[in-house]
Protein backbone atom coordinates (compact mmCIF):
# COMPACT_ATOMS: atom_id res chain seq x y z
CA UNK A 1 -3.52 -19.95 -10.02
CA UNK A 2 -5.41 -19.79 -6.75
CA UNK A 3 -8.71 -18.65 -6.78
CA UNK A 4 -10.85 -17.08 -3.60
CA UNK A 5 -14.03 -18.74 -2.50
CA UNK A 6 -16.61 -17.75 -0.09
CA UNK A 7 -15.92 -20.26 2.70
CA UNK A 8 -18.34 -19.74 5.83
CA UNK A 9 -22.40 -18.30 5.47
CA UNK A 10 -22.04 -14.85 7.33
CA UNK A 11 -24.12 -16.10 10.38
CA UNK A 12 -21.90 -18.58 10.97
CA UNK A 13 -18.63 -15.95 11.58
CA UNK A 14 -21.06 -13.56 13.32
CA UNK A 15 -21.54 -11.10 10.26
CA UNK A 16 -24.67 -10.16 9.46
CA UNK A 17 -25.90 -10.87 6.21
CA UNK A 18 -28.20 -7.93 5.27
CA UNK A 19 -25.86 -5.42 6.41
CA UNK A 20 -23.21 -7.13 3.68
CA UNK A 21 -26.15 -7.06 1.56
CA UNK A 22 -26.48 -2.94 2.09
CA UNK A 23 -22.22 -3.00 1.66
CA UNK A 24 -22.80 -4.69 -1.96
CA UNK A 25 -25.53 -2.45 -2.69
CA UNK A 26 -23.09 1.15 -2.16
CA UNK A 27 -20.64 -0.07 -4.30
CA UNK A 28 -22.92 -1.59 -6.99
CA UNK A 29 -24.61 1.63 -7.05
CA UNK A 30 -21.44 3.05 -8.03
CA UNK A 31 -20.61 1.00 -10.69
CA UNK A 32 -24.40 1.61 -11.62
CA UNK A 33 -23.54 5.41 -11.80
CA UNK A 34 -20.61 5.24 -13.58
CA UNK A 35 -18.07 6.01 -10.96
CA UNK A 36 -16.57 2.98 -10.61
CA UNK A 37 -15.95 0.29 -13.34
CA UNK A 38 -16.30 -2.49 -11.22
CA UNK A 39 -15.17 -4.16 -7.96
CA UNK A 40 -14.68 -7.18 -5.72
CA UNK A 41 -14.99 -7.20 -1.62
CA UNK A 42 -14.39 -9.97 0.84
CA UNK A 43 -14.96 -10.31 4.02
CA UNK A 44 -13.68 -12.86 6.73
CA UNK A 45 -13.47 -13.56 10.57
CA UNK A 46 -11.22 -15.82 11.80
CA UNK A 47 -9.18 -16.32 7.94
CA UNK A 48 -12.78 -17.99 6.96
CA UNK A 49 -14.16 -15.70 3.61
CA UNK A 50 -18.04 -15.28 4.59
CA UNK A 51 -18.93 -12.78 1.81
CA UNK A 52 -17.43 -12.55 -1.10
CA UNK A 53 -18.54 -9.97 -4.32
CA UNK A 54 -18.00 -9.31 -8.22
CA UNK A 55 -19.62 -7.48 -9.69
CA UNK A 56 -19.26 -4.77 -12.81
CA UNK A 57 -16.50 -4.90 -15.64
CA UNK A 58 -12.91 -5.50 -14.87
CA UNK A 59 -12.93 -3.72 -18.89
CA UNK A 60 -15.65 -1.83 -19.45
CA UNK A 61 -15.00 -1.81 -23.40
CA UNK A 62 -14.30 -5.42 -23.75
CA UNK A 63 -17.28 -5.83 -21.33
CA UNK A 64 -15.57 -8.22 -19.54
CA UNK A 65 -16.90 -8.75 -15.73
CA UNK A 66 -14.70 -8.72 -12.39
CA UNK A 67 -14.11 -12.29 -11.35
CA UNK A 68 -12.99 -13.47 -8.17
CA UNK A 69 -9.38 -14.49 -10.11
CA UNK A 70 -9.63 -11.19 -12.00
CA UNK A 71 -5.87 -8.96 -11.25
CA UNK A 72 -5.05 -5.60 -10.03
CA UNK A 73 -2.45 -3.04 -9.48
CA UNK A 74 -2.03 -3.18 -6.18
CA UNK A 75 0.26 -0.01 -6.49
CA UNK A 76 0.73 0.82 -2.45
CA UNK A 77 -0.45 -2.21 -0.99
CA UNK A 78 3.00 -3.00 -2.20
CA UNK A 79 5.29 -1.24 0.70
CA UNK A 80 4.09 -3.67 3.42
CA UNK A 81 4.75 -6.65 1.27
CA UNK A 82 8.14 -4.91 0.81
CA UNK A 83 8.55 -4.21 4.51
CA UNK A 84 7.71 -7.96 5.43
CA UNK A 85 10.72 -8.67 3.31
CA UNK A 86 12.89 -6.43 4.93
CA UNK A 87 11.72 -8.01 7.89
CA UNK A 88 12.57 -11.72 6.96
CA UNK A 89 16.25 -10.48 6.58
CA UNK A 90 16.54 -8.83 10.57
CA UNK A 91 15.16 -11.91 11.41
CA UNK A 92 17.98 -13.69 9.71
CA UNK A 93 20.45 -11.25 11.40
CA UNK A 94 21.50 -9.71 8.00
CA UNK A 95 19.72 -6.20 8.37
CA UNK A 96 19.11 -4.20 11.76
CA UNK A 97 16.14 -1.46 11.90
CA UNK A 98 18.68 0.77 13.46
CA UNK A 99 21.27 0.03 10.24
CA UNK A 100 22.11 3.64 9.15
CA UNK A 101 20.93 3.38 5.40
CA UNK A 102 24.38 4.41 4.09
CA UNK A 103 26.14 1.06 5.37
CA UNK A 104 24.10 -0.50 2.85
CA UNK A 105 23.78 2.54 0.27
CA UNK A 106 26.82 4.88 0.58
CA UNK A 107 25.10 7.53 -1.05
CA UNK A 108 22.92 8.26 1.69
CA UNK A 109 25.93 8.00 3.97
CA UNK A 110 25.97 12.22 4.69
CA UNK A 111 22.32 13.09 4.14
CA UNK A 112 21.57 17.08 4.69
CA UNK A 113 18.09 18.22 5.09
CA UNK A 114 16.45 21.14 3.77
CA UNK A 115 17.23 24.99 5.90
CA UNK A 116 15.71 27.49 3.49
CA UNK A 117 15.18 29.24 0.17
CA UNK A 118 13.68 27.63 -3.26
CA UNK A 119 15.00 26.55 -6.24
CA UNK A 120 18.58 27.41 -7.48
CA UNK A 121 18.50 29.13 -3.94
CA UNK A 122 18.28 26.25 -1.36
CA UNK A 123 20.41 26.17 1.61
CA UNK A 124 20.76 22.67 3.06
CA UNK A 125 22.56 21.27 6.04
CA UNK A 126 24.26 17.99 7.62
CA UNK A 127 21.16 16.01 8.84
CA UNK A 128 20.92 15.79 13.15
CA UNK A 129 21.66 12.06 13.05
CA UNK A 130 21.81 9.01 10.33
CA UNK A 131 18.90 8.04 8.11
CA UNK A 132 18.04 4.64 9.66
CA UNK A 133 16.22 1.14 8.26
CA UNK A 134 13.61 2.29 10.74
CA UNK A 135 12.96 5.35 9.21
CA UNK A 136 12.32 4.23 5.91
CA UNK A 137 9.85 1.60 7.18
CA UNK A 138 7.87 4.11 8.92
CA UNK A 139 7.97 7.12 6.45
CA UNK A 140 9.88 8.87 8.92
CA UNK A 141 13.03 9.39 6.39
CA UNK A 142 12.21 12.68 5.12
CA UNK A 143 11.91 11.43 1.85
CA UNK A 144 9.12 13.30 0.06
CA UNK A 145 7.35 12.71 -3.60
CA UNK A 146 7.33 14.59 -6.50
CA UNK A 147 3.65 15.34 -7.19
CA UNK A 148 2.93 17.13 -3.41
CA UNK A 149 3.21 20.44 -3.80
CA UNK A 150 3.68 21.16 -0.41
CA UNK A 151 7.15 22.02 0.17
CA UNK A 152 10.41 23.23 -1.93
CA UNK A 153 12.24 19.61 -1.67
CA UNK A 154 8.71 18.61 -3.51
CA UNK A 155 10.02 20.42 -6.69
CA UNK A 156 13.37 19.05 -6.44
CA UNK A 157 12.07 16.02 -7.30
CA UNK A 158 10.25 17.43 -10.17
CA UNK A 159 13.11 19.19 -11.58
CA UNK A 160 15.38 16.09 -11.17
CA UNK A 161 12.51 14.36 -13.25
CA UNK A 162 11.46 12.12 -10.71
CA UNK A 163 7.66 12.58 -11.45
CA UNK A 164 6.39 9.42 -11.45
CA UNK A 165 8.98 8.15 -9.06
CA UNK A 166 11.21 6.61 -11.31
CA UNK A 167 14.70 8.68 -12.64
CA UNK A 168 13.78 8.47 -16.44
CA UNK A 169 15.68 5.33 -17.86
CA UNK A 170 17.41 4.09 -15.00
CA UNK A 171 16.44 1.06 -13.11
CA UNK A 172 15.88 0.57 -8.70
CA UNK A 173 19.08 1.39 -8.42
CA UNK A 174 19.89 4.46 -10.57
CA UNK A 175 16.69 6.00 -8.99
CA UNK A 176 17.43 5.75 -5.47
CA UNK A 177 20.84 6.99 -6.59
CA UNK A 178 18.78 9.69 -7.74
CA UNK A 179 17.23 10.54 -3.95
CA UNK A 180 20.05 10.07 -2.39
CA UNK A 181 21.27 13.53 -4.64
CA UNK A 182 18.62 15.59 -3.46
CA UNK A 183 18.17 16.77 0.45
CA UNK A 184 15.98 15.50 3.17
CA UNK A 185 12.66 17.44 4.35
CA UNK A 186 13.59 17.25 7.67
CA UNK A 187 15.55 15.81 10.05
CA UNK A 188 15.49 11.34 10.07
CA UNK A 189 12.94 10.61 12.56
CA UNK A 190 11.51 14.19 13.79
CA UNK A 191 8.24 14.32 11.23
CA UNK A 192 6.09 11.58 9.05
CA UNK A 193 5.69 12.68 5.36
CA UNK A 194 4.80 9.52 3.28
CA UNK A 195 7.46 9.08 0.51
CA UNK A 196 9.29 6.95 -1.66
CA UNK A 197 11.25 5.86 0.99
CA UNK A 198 10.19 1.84 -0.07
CA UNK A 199 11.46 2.01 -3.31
CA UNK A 200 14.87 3.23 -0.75
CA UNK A 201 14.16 -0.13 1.06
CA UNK A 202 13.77 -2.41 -1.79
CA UNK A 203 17.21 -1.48 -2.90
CA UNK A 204 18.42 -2.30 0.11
CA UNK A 205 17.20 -5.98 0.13
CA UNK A 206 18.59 -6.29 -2.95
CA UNK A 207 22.25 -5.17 -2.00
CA UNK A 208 22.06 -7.01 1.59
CA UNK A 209 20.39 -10.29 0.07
CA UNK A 210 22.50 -10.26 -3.72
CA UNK A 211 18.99 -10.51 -5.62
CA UNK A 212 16.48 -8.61 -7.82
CA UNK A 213 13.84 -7.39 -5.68
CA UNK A 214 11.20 -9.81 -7.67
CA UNK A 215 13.59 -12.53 -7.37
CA UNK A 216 13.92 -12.09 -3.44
CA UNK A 217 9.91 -11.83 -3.41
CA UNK A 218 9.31 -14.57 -5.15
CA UNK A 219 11.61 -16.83 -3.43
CA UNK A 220 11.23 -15.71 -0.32
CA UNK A 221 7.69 -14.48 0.11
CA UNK A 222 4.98 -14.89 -2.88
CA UNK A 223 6.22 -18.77 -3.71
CA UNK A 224 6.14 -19.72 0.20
CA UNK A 225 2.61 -17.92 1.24
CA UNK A 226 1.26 -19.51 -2.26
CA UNK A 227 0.69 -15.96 -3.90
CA UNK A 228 1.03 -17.65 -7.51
CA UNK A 229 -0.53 -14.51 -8.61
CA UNK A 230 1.48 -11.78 -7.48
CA UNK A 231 4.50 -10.34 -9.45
CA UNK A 232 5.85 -7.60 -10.77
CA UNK A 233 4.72 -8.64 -14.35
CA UNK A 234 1.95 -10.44 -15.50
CA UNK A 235 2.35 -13.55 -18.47
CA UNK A 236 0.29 -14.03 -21.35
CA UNK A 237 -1.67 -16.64 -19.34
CA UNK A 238 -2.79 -13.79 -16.84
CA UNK A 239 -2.69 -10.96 -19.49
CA UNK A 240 -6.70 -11.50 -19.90
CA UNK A 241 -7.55 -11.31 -15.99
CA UNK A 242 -5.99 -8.22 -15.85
CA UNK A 243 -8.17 -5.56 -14.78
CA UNK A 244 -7.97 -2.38 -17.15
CA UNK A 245 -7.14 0.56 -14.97
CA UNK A 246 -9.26 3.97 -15.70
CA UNK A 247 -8.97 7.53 -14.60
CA UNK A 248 -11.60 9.90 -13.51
CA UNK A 249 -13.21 12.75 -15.85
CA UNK A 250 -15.74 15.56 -15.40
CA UNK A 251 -18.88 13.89 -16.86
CA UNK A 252 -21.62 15.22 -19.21
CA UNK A 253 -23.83 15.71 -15.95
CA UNK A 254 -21.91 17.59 -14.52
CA UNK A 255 -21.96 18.24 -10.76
CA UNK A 256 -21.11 14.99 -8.79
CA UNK A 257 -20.97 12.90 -11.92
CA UNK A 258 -17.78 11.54 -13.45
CA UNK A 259 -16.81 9.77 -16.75
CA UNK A 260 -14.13 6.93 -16.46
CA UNK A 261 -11.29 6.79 -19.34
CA UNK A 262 -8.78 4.30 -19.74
CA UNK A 263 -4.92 5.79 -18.24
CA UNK A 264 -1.32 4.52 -18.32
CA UNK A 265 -0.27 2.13 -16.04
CA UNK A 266 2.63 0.15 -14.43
CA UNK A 267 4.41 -1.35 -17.69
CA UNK A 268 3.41 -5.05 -16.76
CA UNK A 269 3.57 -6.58 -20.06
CA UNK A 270 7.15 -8.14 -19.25
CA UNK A 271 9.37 -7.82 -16.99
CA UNK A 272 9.86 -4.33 -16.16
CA UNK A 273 13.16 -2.25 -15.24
CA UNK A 274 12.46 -0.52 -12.42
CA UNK A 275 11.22 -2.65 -9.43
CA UNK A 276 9.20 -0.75 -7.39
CA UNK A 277 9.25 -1.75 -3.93
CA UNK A 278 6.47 1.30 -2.85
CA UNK A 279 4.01 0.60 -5.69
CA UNK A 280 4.78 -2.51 -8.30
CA UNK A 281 3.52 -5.26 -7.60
CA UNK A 282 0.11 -7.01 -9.56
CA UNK A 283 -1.72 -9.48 -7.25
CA UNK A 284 -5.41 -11.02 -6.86
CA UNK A 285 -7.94 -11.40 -4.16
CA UNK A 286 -6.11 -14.75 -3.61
CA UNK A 287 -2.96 -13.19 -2.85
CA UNK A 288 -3.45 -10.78 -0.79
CA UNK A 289 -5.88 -12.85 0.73
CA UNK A 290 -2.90 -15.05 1.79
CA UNK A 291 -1.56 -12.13 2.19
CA UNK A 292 -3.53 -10.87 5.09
CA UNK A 293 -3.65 -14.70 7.01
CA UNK A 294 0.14 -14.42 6.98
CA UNK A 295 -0.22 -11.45 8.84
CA UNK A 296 -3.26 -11.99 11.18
CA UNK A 297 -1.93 -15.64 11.91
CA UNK A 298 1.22 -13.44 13.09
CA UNK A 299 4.09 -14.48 10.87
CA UNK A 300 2.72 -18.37 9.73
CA UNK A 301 0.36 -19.89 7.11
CA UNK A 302 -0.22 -23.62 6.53
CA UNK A 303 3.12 -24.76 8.07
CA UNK A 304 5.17 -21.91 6.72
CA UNK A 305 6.47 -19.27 9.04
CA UNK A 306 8.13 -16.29 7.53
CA UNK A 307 8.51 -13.67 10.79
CA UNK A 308 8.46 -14.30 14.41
CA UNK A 309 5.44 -13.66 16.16
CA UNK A 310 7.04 -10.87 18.08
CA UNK A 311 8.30 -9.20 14.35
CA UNK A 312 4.58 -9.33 13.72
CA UNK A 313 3.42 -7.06 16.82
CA UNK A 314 6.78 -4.98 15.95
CA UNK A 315 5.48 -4.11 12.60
CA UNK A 316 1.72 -3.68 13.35
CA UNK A 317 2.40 -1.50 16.38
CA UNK A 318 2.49 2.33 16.77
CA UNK A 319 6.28 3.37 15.52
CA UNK A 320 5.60 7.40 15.36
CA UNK A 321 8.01 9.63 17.30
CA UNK A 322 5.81 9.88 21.27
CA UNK A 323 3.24 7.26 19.82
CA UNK A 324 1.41 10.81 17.83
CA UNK A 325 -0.97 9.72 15.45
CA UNK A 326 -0.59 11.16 11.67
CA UNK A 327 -2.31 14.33 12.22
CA UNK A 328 0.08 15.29 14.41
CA UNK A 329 2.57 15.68 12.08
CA UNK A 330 0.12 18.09 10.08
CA UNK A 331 -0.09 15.07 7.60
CA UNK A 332 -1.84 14.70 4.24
CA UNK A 333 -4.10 11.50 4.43
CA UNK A 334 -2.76 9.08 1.83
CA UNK A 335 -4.87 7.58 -1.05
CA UNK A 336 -7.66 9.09 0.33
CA UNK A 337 -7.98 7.00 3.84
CA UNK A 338 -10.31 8.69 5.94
CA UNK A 339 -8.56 11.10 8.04
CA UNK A 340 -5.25 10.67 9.91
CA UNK A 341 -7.19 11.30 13.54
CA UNK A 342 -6.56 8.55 15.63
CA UNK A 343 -4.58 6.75 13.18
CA UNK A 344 -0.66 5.72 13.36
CA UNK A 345 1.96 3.92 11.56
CA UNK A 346 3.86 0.84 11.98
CA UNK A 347 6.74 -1.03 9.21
CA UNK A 348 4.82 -0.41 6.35
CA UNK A 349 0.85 0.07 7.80
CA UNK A 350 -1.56 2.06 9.45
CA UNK A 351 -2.42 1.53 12.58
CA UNK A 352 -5.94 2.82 14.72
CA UNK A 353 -4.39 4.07 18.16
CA UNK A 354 -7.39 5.93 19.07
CA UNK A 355 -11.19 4.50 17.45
CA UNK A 356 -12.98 7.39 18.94
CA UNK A 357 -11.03 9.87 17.30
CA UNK A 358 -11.22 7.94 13.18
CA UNK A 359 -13.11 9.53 10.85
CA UNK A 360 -14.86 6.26 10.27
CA UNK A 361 -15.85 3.55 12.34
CA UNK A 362 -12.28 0.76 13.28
CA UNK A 363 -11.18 -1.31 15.77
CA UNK A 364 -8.29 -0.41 18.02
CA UNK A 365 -5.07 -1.88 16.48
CA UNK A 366 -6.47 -2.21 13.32
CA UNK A 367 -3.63 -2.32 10.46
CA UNK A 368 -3.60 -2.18 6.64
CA UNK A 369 -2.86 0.03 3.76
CA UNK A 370 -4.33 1.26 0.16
CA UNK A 371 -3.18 2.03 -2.84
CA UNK A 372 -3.74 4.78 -5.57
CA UNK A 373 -5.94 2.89 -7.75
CA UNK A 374 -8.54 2.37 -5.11
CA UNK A 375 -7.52 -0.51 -3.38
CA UNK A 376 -7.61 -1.54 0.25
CA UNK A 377 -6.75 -3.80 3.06
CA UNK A 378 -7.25 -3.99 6.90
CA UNK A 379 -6.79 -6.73 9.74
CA UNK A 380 -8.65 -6.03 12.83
CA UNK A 381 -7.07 -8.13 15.81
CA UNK A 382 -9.69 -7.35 18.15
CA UNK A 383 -12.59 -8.63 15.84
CA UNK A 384 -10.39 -11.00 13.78
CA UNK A 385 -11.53 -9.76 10.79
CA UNK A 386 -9.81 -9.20 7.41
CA UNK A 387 -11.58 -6.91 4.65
CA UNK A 388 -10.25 -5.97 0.89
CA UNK A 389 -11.77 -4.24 -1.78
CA UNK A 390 -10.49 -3.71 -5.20
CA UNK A 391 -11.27 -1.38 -8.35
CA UNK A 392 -9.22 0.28 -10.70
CA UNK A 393 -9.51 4.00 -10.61
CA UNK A 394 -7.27 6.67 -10.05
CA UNK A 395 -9.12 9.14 -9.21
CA UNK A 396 -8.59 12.92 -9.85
CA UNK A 397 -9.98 14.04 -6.40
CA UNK A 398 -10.95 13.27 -2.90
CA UNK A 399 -13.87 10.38 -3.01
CA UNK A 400 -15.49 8.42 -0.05
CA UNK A 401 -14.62 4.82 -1.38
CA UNK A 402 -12.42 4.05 1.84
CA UNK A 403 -14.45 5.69 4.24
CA UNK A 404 -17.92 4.24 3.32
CA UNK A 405 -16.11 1.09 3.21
CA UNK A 406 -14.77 0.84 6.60
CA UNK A 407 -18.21 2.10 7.36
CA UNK A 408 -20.42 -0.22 5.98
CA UNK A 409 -18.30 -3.09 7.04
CA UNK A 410 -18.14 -2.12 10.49
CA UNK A 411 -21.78 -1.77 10.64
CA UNK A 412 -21.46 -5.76 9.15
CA UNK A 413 -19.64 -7.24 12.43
CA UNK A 414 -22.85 -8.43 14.94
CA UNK A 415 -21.12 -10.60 17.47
């Protein structure tokens, strides 16, 4: 078990200390109110952790406080550990970005896309050109999810009972099987819609490397970066640092006020069937910690190197079709980040192509991603600084946790 410690006093990394103080305050106030069970934040320049925060319940009912070893879902925050993966096997010459998916995964060897009509009444056609590794990485697959309600593919995947995701009793496999069925929102590489297309990936490093997708992660990327943490399951030993996960509900105040209840999560309590390569993965501050340095330190931590510098810069870069940012594409902003203005994508993150045109304040290049309960990374190249927060709420509607973060720890960055 690793544990995070505040390394560096925030003077020393040129953060400023009161304006952390003002960042602790927000969120405390939150718990305060009720909105928020708990949370940790940490804050570093240069890999060195100068602030570093607990504070509320990690279960409210058990009254049992967030600790710096405490777990979370990480939920999203899974897809770039999932594209790093994918990564470590073009470096080895075993997967190309411009594979067509269907060498690997025959049933997405003829993909049509979506011409017209609704329900029993869709007309589909051959897709323009091959799905492609790329494509998946960068949500450009047109691979949609179930719960938008923004297009008739959208209730294809409800009707094929695809919900949460997963094909009901099937495992990775069986469920991508289960895309593969249905057609395409648009043509491979034309549009971004964010998707399940990592779940689409993870299969594929299973078939090209011959392992579960938590085998190939733990051999290949939680064991060597020291993530003793992460997993798709937790143990009995962890069981009690699990943070519970809660759901938002209108409150007896009424107006801006909310209740918290306890909600369903990922089955982590053994070993679960379906691996999820967009959303399963538990992890601490630790982890993803180590996570980040792996990352920022462009593809090498303590002695280990898992990507090339260069696949680094490939995956943290700009990959949208004419460099557009997400708004371009008339996108939805995902888990709540604030805004898709001057925002792109790389393999598996965000990326800030254009500061003055964010929602909230970021540096340009900055790269990251969040996940549905509330969670959040960034790495900011031009400030070397890494930030993460964690709670455990899904919430019902849009909320200002990501924005006022980013914010707040902008405003923390002196020199």
């Amino acid at each position: 078990m690793g544990v995070l410690r505040q390394e560096a006093d925030p003077e020393e990394t040129g953060l400023d200390a009161k304006a952390l103080g003002r960042l602790d305050r927000h969120f405390a106030h939150e718990v305060d109110e009720g909105r928020l069970p708990g949370f940790l934040v940490s804050v570093a320049r240069g890999g060195r952790i100068a602030h570093l925060t607990a504070y509320g319940r990690r279960d409210v009912a058990a009254g049992l406080p967030v600790e710096s070893d405490t777990l979370w879902r990480i939920y999203s925050m899974t897809k770039p550990v999932t594209a790093v993966a994918a990564l470590t096997l073009v470096e080895e010459g075993r997967l190309s970005l411009d594979d067509p998916v269907g060498r690997h995964l025959p049933a997405f060897a003829e993909p049509r896309v979506y011409e017209s009509g609704s329900g029993d009444g869709i007309r589909t056609r051959p897709a323009a050109g091959p799905l492609l590794v790329r494509h998946l990485m960068t949500h450009t697959a047109g691979l949609t999810f179930a719960f938008y309600h923004a297009h008739p593919v959208d209730g294809l995947y409800r009707e094929a009972g695809l919900d949460s995701s997963v094909a009901p009793g099937t495992d990775l496999a069986g469920t991508v099987d289960a895309y593969a069925r249905l057609p395409l929102q648009f043509d491979p590489g034309t549009q971004w819609n964010y998707s399940v297309a990592s779940n689409v990936l993870g299969r594929i490093i299973e078939v090209v490397s011959g392992q579960p997708l938590d085998v190939f992660f733990a051999e290949r990327i939680l064991g060597p970066l020291g993530m003793t943490d992460a997993g798709f399951h937790v143990t009995g030993e962890q069981a009690g640092r699990l943070a519970e996960l809660y759901g938002e509900t209108d409150g007896s105040g009424g107006g801006d006020h909310y209740g918290l209840e306890p909600v369903a999560g990922l089955p982590l309590h053994g070993r679960p069937r379906f691996l999820s390569g967009s959303g399963g993965l538990v992890a601490s501050a630790h982890d993803m910690h180590r996570f980040m340095e792996l990352l920022r330190r462009r593809g090498e931590l303590d002695g280990v190197r898992l990507l090339a510098p260069q696949a680094v810069d490939l995956m943290t870069r700009n990959q949208l079709p004419g460099g557009a940012d997400l708004r371009a594409f008339g996108s939805r902003p995902a888990h709540d980040e604030p805004g898709n203005e001057g925002i792109g994508f790389g393999l598996g993150v965000s990326v800030v192509v254009d500061p003055s045109r964010t929602q909230a304040p970021s540096g340009l290049g900055t790269y990251g991603w969040t996940g549905v309960a509330t969670t959040a990374f960034w790495v900011d190249p031009g400030r070397d600084l890494t930030v993460q927060f964690y709670t455990q709420v899904r919430p019902r509607s849009s909320h200002t946790v990501f924005r006022d973060l980013r914010r707040l720890a902008h405003e923390a960055v002196a020199g």
